[in-house]
N, C-alpha and C. Protein backbone atom coordinates (compact mmCIF):
# COMPACT_ATOMS: atom_id res chain seq x y z
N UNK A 1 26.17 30.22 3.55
CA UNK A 1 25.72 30.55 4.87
C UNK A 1 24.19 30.71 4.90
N UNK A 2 23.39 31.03 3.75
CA UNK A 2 22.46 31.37 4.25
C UNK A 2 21.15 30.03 3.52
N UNK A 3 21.78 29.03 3.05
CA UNK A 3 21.00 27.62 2.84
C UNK A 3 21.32 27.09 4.70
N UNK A 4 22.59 27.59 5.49
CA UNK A 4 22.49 26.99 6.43
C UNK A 4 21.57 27.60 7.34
N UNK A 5 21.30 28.40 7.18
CA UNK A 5 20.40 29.16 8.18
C UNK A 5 18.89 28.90 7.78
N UNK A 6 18.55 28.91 6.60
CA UNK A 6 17.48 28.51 5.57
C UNK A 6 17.09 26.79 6.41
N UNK A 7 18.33 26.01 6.65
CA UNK A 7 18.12 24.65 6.65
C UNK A 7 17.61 24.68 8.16
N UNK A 8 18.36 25.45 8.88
CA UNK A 8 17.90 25.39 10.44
C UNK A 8 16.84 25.85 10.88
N UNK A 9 16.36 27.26 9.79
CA UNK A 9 14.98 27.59 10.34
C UNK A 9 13.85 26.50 10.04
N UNK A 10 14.22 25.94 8.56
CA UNK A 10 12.88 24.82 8.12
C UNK A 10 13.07 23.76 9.37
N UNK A 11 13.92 23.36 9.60
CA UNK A 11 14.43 22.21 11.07
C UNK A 11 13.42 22.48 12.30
N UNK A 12 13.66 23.59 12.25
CA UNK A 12 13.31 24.17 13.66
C UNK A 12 11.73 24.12 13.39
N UNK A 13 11.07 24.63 12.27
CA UNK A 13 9.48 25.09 11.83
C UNK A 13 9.58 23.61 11.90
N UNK A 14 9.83 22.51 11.31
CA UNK A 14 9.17 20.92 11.33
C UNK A 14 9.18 20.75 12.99
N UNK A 15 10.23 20.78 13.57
CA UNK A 15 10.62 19.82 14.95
C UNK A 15 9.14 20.37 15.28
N UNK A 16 9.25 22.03 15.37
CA UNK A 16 8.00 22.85 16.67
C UNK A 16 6.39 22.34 16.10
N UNK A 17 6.41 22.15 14.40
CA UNK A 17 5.01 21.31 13.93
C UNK A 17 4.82 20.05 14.55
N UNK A 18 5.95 19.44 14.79
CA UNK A 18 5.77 17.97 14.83
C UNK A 18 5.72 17.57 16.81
N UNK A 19 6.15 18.51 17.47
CA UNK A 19 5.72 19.07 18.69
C UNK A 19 4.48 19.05 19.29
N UNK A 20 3.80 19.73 18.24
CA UNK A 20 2.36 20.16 18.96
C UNK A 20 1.37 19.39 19.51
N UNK A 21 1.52 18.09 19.16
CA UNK A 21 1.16 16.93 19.62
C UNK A 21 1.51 15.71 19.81
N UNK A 22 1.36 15.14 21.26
CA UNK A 22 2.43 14.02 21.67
C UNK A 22 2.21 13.21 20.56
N UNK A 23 3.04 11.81 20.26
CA UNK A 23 2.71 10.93 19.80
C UNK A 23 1.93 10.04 20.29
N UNK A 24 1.39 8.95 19.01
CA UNK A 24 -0.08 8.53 19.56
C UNK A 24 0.50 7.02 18.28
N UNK A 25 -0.51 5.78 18.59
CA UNK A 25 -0.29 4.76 18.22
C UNK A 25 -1.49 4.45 17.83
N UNK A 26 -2.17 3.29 16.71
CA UNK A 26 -3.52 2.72 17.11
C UNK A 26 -3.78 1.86 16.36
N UNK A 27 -4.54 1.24 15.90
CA UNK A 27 -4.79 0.01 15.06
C UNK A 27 -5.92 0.53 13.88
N UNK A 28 -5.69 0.10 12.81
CA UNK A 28 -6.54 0.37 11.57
C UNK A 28 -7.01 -0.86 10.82
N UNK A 29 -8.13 -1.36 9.97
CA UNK A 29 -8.55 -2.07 9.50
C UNK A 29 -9.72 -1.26 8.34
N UNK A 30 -9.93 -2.16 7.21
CA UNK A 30 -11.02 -1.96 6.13
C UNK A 30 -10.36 -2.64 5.29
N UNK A 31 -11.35 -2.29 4.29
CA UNK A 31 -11.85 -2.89 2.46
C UNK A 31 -10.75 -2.26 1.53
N UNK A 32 -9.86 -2.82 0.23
CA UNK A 32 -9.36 -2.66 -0.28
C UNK A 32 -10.40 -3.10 -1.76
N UNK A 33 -10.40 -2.03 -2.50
CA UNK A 33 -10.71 -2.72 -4.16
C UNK A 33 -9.63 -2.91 -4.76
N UNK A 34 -9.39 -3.26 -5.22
CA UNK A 34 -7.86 -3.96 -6.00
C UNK A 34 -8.09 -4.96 -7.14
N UNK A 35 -6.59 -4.54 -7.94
CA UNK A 35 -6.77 -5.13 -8.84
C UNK A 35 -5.69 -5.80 -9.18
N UNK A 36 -4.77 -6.13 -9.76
CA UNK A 36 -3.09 -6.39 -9.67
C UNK A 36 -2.85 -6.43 -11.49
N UNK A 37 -1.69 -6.29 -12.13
CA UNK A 37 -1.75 -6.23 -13.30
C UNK A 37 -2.09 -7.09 -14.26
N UNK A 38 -1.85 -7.13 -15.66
CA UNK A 38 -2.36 -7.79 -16.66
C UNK A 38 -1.68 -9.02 -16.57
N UNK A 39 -2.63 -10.36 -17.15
CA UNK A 39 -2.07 -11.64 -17.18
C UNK A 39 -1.04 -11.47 -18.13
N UNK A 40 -0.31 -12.50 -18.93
CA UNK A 40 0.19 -12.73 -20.12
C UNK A 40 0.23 -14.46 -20.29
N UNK A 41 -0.39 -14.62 -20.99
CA UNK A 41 -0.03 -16.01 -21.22
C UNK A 41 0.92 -16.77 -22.71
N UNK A 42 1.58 -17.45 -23.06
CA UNK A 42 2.47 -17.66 -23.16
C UNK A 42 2.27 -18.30 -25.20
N UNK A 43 0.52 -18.81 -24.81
CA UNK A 43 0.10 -19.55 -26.03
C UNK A 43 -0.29 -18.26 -26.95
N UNK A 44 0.15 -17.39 -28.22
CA UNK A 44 0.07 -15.69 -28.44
C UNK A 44 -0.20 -14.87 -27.96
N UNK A 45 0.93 -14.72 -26.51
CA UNK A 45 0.77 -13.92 -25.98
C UNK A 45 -0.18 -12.63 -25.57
N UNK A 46 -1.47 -13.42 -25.34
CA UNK A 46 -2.58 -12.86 -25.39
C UNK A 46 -2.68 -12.16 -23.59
N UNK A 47 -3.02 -11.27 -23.73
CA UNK A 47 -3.03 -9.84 -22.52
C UNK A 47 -4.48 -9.88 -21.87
N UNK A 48 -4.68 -10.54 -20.54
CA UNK A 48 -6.01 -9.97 -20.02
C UNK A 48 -5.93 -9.09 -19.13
N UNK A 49 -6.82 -8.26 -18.76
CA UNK A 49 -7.04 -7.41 -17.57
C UNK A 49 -7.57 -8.31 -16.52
N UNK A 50 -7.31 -7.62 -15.39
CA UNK A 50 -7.77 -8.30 -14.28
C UNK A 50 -9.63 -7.72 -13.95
N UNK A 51 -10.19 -8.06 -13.49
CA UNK A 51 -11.24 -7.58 -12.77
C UNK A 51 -11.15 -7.32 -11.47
N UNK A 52 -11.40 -5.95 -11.03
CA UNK A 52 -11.47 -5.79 -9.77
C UNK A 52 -12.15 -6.59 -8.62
N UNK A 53 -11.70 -7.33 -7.55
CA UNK A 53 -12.54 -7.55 -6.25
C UNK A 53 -12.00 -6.59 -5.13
N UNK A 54 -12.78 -7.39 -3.84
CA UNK A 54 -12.67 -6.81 -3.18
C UNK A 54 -11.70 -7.75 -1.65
N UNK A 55 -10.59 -6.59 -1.21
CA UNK A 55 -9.81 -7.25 -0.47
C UNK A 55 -10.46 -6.64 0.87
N UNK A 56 -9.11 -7.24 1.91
CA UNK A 56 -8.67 -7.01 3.28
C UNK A 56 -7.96 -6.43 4.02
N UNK A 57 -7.82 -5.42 5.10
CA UNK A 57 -6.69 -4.90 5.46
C UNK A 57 -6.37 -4.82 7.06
N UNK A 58 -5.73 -5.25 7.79
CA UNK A 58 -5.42 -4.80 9.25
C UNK A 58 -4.40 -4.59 9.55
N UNK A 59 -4.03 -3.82 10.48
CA UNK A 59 -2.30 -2.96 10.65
C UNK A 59 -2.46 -2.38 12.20
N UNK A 60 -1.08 -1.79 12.36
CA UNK A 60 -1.16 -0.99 13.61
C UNK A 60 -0.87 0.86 12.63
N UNK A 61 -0.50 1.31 13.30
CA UNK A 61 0.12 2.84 12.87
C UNK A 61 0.72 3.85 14.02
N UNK A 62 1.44 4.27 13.69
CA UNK A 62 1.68 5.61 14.74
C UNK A 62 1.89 6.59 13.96
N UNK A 63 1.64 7.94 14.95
CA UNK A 63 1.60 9.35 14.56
C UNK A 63 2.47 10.30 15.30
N UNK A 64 3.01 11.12 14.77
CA UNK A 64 3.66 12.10 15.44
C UNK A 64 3.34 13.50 14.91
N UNK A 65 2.72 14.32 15.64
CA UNK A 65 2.41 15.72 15.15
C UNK A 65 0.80 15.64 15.44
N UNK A 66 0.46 17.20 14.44
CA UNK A 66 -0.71 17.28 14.65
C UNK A 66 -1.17 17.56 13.37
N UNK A 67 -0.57 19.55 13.34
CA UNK A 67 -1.16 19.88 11.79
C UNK A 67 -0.74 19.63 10.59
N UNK A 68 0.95 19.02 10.89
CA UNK A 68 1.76 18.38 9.95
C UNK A 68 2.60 17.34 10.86
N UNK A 69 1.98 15.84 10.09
CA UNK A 69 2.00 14.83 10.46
C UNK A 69 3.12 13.83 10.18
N UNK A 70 3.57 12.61 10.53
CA UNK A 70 4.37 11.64 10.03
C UNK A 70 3.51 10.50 10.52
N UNK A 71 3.22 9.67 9.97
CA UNK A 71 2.10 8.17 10.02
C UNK A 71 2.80 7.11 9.53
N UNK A 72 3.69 6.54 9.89
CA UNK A 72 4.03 5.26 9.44
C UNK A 72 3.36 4.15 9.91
N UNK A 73 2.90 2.95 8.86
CA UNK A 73 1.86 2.08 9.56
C UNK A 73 2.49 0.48 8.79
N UNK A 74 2.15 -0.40 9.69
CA UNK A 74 2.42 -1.96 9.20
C UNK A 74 1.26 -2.46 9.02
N UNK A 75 0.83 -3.01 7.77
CA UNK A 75 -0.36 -3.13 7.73
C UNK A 75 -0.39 -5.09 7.13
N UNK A 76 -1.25 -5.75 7.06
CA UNK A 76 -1.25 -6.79 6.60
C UNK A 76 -2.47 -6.93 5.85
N UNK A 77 -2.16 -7.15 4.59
CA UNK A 77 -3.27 -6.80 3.42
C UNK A 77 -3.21 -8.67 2.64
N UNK A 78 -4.90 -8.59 2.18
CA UNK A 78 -5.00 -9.90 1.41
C UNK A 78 -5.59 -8.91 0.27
N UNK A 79 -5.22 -9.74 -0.68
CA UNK A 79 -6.10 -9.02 -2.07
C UNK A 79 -6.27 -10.33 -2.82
N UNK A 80 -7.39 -9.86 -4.28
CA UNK A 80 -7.68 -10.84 -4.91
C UNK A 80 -8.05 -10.29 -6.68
N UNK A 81 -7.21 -10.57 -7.68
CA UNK A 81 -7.57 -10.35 -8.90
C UNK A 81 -7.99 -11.50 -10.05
N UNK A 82 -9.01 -11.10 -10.35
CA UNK A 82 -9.80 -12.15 -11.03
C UNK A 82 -9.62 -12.07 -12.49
N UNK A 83 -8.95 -12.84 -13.13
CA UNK A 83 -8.76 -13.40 -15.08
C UNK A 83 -9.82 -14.46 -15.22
N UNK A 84 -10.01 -14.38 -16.83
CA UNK A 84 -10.55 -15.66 -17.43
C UNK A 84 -9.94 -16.69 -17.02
N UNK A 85 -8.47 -16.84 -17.07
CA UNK A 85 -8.00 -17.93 -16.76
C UNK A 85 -7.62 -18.73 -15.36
N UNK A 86 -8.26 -17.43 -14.15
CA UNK A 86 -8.25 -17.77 -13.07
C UNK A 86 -8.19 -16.80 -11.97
N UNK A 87 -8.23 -16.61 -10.36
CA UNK A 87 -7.92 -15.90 -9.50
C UNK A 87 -6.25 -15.84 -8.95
N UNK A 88 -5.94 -14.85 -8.88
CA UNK A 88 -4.66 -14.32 -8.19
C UNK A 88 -4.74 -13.70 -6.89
N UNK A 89 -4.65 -14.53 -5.54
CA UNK A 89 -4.39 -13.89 -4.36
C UNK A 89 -3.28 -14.31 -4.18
N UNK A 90 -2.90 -12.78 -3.52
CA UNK A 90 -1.70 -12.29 -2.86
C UNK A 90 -2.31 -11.54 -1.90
N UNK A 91 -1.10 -12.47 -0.58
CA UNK A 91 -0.78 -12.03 0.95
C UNK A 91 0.43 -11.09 1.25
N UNK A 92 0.42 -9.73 1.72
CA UNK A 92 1.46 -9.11 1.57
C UNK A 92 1.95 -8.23 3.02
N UNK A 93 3.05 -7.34 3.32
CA UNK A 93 2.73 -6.64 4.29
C UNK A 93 2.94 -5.44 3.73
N UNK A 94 2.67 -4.35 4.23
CA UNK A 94 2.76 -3.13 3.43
C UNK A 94 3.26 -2.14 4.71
N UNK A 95 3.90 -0.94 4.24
CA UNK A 95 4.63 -0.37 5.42
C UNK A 95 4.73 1.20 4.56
N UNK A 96 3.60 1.92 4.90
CA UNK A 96 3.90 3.56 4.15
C UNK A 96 3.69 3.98 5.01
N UNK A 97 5.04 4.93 4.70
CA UNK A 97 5.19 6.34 5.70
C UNK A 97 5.27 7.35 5.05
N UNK A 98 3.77 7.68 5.74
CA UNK A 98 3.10 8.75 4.99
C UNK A 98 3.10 10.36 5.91
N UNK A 99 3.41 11.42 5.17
CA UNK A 99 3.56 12.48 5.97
C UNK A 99 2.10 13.03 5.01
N UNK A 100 1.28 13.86 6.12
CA UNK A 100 0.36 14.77 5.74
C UNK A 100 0.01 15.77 6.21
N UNK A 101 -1.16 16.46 6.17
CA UNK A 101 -1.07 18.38 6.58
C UNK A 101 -2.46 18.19 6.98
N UNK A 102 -2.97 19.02 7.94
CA UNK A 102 -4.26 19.44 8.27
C UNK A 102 -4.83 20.18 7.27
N UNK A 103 -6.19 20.12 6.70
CA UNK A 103 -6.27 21.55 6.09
C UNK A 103 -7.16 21.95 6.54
N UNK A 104 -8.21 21.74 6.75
CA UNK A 104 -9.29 22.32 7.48
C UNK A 104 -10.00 21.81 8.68
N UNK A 105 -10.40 21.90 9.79
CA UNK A 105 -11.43 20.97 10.65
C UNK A 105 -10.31 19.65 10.71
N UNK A 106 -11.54 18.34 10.68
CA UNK A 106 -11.25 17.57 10.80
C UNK A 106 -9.89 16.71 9.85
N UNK A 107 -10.54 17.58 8.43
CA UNK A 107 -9.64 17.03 7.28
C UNK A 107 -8.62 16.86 6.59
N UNK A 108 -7.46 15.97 6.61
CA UNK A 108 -6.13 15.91 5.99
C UNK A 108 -5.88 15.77 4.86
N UNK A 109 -4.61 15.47 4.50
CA UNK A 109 -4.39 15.05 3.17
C UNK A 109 -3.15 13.96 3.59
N UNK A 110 -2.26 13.49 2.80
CA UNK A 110 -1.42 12.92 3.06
C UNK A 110 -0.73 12.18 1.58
N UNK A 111 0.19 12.08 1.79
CA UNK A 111 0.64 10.63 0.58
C UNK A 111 2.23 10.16 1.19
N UNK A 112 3.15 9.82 0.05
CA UNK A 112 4.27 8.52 0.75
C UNK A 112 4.47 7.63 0.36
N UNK A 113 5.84 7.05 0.48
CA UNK A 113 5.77 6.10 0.06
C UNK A 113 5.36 4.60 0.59
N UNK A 114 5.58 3.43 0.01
CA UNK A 114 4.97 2.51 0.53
C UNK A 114 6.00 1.54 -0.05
N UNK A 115 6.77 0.37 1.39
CA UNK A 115 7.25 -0.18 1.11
C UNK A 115 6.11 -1.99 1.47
N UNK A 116 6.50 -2.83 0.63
CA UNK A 116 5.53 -4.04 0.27
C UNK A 116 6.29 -5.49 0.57
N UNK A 117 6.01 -6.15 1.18
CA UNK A 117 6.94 -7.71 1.17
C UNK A 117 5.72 -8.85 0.64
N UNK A 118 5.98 -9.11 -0.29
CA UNK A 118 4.57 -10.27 -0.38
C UNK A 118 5.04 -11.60 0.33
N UNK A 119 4.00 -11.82 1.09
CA UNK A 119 4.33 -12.90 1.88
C UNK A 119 3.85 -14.52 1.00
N UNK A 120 2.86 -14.20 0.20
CA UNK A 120 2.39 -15.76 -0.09
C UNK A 120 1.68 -14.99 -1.47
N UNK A 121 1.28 -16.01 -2.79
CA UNK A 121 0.92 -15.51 -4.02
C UNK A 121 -0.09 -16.92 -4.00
N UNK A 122 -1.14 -16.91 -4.71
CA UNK A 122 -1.74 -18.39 -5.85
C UNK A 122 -2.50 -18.07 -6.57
N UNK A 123 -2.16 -18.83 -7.61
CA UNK A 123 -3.38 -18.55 -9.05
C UNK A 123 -4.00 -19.73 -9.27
N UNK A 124 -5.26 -19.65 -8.74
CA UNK A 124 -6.48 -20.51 -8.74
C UNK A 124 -5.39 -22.02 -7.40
N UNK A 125 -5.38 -21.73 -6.41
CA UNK A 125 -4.90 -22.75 -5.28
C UNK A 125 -3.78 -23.46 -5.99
N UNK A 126 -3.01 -22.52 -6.43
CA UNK A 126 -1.39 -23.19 -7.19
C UNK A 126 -0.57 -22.27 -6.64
N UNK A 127 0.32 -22.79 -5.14
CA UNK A 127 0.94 -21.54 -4.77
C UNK A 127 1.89 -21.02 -6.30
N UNK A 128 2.56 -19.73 -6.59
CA UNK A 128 3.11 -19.48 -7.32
C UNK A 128 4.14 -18.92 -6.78
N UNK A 129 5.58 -19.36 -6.90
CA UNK A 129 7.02 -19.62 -6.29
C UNK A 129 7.86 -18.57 -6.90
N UNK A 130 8.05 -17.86 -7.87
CA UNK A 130 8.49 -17.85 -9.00
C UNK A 130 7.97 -15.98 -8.99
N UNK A 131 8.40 -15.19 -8.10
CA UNK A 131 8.18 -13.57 -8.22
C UNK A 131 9.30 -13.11 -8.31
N UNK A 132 9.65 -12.07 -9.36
CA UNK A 132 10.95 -11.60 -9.54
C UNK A 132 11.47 -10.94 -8.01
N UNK A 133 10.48 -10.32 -7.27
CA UNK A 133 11.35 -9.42 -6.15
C UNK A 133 10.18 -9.20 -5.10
N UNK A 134 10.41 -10.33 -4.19
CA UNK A 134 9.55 -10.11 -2.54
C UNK A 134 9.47 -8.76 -1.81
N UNK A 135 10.38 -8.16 -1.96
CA UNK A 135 9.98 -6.33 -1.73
C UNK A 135 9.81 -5.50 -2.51
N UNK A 136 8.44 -5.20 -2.94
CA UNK A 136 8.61 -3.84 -3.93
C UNK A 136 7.90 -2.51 -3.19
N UNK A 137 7.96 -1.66 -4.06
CA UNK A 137 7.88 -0.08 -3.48
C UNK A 137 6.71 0.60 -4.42
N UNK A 138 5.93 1.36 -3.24
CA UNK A 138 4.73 1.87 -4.40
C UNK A 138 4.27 3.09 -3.56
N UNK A 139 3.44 3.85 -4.31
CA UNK A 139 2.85 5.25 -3.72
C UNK A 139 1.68 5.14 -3.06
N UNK A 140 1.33 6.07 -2.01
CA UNK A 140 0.72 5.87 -1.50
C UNK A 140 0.06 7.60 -1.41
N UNK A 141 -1.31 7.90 -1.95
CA UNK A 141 -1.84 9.70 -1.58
C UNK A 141 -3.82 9.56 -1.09
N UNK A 142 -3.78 10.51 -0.48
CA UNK A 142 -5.45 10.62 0.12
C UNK A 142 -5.91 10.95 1.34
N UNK A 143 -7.05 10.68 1.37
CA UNK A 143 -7.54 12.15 2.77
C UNK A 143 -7.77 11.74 3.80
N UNK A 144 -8.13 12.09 5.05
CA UNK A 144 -8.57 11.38 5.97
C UNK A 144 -9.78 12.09 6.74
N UNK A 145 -10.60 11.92 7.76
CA UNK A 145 -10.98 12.50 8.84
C UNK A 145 -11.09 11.71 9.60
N UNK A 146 -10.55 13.16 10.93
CA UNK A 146 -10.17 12.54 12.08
C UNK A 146 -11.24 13.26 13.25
N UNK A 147 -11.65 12.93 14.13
CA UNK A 147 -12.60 12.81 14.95
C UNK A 147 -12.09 12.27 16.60
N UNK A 148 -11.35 12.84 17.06
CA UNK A 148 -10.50 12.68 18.14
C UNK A 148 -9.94 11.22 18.44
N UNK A 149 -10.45 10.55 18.85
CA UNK A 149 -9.70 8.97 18.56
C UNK A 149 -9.83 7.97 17.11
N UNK A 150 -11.18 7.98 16.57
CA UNK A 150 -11.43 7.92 15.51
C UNK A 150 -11.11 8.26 13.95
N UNK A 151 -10.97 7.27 13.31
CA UNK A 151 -10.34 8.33 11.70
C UNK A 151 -10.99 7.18 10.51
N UNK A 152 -11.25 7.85 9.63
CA UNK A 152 -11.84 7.36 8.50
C UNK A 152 -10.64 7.51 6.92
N UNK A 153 -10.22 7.36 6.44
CA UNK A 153 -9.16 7.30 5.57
C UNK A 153 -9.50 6.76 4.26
N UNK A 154 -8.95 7.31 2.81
CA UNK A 154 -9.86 6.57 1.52
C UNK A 154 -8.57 7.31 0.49
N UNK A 155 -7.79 6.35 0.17
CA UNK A 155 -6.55 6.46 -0.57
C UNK A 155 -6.42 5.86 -2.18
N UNK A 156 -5.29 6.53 -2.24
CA UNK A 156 -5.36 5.28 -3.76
C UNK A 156 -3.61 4.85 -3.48
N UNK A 157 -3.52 3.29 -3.93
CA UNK A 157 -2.18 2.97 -3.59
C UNK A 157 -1.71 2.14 -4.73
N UNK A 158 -0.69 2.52 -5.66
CA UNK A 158 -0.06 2.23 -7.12
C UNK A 158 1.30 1.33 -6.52
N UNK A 159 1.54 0.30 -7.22
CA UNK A 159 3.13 -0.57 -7.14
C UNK A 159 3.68 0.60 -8.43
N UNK A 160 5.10 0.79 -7.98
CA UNK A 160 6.13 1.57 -9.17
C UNK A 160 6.97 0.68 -9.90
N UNK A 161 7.57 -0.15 -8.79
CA UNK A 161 8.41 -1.31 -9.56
C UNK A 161 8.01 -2.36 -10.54
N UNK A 162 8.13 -2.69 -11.78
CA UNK A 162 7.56 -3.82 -12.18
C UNK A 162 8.05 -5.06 -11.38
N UNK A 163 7.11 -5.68 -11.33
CA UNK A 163 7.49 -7.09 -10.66
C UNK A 163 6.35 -7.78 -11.50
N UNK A 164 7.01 -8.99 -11.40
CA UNK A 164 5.99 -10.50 -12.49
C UNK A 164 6.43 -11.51 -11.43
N UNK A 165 4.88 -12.05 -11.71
CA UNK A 165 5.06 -13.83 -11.14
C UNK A 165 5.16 -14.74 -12.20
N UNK A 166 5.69 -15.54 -12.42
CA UNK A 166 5.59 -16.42 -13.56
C UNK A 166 5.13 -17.92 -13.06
N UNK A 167 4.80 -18.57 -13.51
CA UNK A 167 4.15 -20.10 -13.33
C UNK A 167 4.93 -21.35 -13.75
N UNK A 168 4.90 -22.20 -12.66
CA UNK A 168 5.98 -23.50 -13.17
C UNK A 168 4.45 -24.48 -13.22
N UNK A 169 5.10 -25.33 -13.88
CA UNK A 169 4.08 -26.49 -13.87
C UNK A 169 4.04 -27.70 -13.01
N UNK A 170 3.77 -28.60 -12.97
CA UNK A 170 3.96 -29.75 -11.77
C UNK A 170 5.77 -30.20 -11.79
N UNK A 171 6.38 -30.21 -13.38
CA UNK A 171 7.95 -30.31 -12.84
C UNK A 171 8.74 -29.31 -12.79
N UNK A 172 8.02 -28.54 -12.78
CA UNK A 172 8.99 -26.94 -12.42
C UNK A 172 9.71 -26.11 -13.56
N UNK A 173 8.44 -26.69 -14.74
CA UNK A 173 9.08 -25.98 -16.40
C UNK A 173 8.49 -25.04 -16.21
N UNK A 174 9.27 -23.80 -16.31
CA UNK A 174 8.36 -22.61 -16.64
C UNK A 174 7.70 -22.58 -17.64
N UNK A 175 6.27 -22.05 -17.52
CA UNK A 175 4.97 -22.33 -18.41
C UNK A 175 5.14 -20.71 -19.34
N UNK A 176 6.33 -20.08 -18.88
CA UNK A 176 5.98 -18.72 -19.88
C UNK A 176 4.68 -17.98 -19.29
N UNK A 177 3.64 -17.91 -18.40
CA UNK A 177 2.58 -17.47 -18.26
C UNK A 177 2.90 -16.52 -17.42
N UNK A 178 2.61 -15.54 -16.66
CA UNK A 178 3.31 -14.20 -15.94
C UNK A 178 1.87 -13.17 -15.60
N UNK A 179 1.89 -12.87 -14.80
CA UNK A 179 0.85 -11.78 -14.21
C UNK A 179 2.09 -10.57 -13.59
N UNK A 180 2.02 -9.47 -13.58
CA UNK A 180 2.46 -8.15 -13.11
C UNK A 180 1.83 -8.03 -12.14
N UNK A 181 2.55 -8.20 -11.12
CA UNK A 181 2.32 -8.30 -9.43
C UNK A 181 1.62 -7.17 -8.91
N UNK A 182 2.30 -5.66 -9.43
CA UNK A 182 1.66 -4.67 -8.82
C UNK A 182 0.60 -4.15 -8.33
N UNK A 183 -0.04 -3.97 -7.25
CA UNK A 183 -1.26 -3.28 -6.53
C UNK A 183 -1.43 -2.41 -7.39
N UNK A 184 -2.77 -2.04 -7.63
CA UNK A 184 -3.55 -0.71 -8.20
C UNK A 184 -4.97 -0.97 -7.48
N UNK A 185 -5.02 -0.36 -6.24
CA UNK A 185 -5.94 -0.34 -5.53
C UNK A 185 -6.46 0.45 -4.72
N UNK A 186 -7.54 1.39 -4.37
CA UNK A 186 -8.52 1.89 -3.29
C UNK A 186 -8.61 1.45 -2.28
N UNK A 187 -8.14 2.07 -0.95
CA UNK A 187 -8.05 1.75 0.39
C UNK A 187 -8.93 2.32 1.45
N UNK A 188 -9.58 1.71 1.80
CA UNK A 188 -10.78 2.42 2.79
C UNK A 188 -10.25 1.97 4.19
N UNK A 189 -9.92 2.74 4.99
CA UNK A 189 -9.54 2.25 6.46
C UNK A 189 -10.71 2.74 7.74
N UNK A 190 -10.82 2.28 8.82
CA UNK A 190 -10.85 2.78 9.99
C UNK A 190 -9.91 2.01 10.65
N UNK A 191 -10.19 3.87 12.00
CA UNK A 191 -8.72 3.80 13.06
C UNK A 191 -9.04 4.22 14.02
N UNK A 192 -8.79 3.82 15.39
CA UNK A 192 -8.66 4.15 16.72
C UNK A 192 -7.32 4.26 17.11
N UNK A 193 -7.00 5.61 17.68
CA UNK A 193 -6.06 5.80 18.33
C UNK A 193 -5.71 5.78 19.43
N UNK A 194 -4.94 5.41 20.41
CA UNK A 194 -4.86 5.20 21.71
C UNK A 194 -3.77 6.34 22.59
């Protein structure tokens, strides 16, 4: 009896947080640094790191609440990781719903998860066909300020699932060569809310 009463008061404290301010919608865009995981190539399995560049990001989002938030956003992200043996862009959509807290003034916090569909992959203008799993799932934590319609946002966003692309050749032999798909990247946004 008294987890049920426990469960209804926390119910009741979220609904009346999430109350305090209507919901609101708006569009977000910025710079991603990113990196995606290590090559492997196939001739002794020799391991490169990627080098960081710098990506793309535009989305919509909505909000519900004020001092404790729910933000789920669709975002459409390009990224780009650079090997000796070549560039890896990947086109993806990304979808985290992220709950966060006011803490002071302007400033939040937030994190969440993040669900991912890659829409398109190529290593050096060779589309690459051949990804173990078109939806993966990754974390998403970091701060924001908000400035009444305005918001500035600067996250860090990790893939959890392993996922690999692997490489066919012109007749579709797998070449053994494989990059680890996962995002490991810095997200800088701006946002207008409407």
């Amino acid at each position: 009896m008294r987890k049920l009463i426990l469960l209804v008061a926390l119910t009741t404290t979220c609904a009346f947080t999430f109350a305090q301010a209507g919901p609101s919608f708006g569009i977000k865009g910025g710079l991603n640094y990113n990196a995606n995981g290590d090559y492997f190539e196939s001739i002794g399995e020799t391991v490169e790191d990627p080098s960081r560049n710098i990506g793309y990001h535009i989305g919509l989002f909505g909000k519900i609440g004020n001092t404790l938030y729910f933000r789920p956003e669709l975002v459409y992200t390009s990224t780009k990781s650079e090997y000796d043996s070549g560039n890896f862009d990947m086109q993806k959509l990304d979808a985290p719903l992220l709950v966060g807290i006011k803490v002071i003034g302007p400033l939040s916090i937030f994190a969440g998860p993040s669900l991912q569909y890659i829409l398109d992959s190529e290593f050096d203008d060779v589309s690459v066909e051949n990804i173990e799993n078109d939806f993966t799932f990754g974390l998403n934590f970091g701060a924001a300020i908000n400035f009444d319609q305005f918001g500035i946002d600067l996250r860090y966003e990790r893939g959890l699932n392993n996922n690999e692309a692997t490489f066919l050749d012109n007749n579709g032999i797998d070449l053994n060569d494989r990059i680890d798909t996962r995002p490991d990247q810095l997200i800088l946004s701006f946002s207008v809310a409407f």
